[in-house]
C-alpha atoms as a PDB file:
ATOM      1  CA  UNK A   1      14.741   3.858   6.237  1.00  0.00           C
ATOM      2  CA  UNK A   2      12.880   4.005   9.316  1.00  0.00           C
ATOM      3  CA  UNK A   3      15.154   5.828  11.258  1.00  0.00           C
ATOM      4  CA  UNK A   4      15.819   8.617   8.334  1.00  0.00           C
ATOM      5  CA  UNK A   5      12.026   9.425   7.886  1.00  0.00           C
ATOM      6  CA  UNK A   6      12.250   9.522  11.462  1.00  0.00           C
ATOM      7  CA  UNK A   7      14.724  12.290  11.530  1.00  0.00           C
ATOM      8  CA  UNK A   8      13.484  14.731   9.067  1.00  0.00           C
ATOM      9  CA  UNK A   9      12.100  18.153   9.726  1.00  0.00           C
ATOM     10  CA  UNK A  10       8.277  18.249   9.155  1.00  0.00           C
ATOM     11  CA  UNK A  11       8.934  19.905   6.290  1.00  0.00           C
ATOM     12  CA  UNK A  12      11.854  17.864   4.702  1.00  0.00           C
ATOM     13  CA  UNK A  13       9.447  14.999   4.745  1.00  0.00           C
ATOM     14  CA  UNK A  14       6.215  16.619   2.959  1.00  0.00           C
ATOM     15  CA  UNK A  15       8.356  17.668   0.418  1.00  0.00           C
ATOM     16  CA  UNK A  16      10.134  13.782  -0.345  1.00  0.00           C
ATOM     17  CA  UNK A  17       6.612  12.479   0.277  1.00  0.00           C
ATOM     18  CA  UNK A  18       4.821  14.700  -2.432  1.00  0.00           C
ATOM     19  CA  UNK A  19       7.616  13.974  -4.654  1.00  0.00           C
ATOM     20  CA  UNK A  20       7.283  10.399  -4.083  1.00  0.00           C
ATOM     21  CA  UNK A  21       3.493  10.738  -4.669  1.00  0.00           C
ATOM     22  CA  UNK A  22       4.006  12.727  -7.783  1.00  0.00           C
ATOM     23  CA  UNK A  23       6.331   9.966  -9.293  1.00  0.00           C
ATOM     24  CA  UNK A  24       4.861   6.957  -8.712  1.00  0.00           C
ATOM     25  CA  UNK A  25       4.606   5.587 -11.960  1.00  0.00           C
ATOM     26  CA  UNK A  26       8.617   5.716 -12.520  1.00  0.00           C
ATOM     27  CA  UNK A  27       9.055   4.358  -9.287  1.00  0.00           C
ATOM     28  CA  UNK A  28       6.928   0.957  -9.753  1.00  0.00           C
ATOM     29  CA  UNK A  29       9.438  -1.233 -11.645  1.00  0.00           C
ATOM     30  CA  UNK A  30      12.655   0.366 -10.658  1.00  0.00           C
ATOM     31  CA  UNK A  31      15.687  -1.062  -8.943  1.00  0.00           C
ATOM     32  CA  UNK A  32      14.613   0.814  -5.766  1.00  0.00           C
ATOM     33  CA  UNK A  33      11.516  -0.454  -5.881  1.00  0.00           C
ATOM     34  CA  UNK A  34      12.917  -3.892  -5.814  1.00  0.00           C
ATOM     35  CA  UNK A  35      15.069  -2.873  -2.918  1.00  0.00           C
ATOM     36  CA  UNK A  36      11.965  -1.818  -0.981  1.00  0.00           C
ATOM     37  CA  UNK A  37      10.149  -4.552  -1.835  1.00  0.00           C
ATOM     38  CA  UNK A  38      13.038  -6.849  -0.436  1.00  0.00           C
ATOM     39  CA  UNK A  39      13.311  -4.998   2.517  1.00  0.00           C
ATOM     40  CA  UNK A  40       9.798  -5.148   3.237  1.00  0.00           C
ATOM     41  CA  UNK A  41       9.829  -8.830   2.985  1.00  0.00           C
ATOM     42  CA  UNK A  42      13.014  -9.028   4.874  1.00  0.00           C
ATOM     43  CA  UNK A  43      12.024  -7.018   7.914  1.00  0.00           C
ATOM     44  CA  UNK A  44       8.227  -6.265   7.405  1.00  0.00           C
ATOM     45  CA  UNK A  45       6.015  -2.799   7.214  1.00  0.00           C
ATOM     46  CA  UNK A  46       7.813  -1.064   9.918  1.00  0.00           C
ATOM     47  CA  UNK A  47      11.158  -0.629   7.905  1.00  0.00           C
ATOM     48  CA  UNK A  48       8.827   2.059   5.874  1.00  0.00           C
ATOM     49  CA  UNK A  49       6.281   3.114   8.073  1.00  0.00           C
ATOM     50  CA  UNK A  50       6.272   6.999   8.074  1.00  0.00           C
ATOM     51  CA  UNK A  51       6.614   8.572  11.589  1.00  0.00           C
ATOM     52  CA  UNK A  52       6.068   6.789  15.044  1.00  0.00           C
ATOM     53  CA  UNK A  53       3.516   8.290  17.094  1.00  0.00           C
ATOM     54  CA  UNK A  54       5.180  10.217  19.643  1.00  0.00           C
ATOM     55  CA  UNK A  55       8.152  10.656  17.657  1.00  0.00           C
ATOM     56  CA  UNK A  56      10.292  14.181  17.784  1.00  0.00           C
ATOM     57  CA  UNK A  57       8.494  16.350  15.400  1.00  0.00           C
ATOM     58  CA  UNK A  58       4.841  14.865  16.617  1.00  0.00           C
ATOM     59  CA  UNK A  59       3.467  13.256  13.406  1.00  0.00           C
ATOM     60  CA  UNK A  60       1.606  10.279  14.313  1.00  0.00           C
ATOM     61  CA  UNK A  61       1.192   7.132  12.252  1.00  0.00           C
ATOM     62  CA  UNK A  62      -2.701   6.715  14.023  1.00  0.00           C
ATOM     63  CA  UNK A  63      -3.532   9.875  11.787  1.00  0.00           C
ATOM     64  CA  UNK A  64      -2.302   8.494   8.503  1.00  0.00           C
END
């Protein structure tokens, strides 16, 4: 998951983040939610952390 947010365009990822945001409540509970949840146990923060500082398109996780 990393490595996708990793590769969007700046604008790609405002628009999947705001629609994340927007549509929280249906996401709590679901089977992806479950999955992330796993995952996060599994491999820790990092699998879902949103950009690396320093990464292509300049977003930096220090400003978050």
């Amino acid at each position: 998951m990393a490595a996708l947010l990793e590769s969007m365009s700046d604008q790609q990822y405002k628009k999947v983040d705001e629609a994340f945001r927007n549509n929280i409540d249906k996401f709590v509970g679901s089977d992806a939610y479950d999955a992330m949840r796993a995952d996060i146990e599994m491999f820790g923060s990092a699998a879902f952390l949103k950009r690396a500082q320093g990464s292509k398109y300049g977003r930096s996780n220090a400003s978050q």
